[in-house]
Protein backbone atom coordinates (compact mmCIF):
# COMPACT_ATOMS: atom_id res chain seq x y z
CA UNK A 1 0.00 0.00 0.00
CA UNK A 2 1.31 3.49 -0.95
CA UNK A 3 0.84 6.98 0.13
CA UNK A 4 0.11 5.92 3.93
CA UNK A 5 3.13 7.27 6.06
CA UNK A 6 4.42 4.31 7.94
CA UNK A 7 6.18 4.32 11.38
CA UNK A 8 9.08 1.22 12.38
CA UNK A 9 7.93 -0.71 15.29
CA UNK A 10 9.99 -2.97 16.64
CA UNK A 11 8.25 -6.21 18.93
CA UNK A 12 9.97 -6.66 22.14
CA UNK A 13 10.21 -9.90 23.15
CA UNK A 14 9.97 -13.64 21.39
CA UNK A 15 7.93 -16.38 20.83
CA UNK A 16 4.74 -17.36 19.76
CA UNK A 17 3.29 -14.17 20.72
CA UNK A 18 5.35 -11.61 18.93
CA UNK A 19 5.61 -13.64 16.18
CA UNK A 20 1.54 -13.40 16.25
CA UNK A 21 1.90 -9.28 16.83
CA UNK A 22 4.05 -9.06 14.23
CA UNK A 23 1.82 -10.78 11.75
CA UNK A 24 -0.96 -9.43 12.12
CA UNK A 25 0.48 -5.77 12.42
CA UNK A 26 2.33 -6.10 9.21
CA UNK A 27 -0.92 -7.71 7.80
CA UNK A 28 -2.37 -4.66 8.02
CA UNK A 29 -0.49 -1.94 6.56
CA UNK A 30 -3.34 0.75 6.64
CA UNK A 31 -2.47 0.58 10.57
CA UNK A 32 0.03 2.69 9.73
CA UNK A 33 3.13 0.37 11.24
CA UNK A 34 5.45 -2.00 9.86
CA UNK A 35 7.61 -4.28 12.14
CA UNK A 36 11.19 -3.96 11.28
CA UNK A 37 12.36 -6.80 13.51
CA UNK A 38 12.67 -7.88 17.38
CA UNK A 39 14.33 -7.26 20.28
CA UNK A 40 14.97 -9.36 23.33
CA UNK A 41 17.83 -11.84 24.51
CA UNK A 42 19.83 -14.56 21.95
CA UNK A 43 18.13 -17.47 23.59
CA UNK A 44 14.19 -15.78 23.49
CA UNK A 45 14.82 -15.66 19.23
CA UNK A 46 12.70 -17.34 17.46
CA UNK A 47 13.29 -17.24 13.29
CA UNK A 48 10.31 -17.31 11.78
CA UNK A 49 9.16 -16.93 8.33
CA UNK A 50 6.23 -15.52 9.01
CA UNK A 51 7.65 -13.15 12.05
CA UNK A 52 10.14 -10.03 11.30
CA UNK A 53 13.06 -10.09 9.62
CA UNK A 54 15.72 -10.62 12.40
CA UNK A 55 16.60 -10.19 16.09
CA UNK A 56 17.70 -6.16 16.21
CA UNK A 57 19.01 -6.40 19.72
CA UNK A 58 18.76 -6.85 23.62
CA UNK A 59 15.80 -5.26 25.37
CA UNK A 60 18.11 -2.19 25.70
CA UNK A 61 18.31 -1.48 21.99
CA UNK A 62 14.35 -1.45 21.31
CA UNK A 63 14.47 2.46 21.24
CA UNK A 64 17.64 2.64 18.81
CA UNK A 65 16.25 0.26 16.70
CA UNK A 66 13.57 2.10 15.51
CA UNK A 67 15.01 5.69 16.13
């Protein structure tokens, strides 16, 4: 979808759940969000195809990652 400013969210945390948020956020794009990736400790990663892209940090690095 074009023309509909979006801002970078990042999902803090892992798991079934923010793989869910992330979904259904990026499902809808008229929300005005897209989810760039996730933050949280190495061993709370989850890869998902279906969740964001990659792990963008610790907890501490939620606020730089979408700055």
């Amino acid at each position: 979808m074009t023309g509909i400013p979006r801002r970078r969210l990042a999902v803090v945390g892992a798991g079934a759940r923010a793989v869910e948020l992330a979904r259904l956020i990026n499902e809808h794009p008229e929300a005005g969000y897209a989810v760039i990736g996730r933050c949280g400790p190495p061993s709370e990663q989850q890869e998902d195809a279906e969740g964001p892209p990659s792990r963008l940090g610790g907890y501490a690095d939620a606020a730089r990652a979408v700055g």
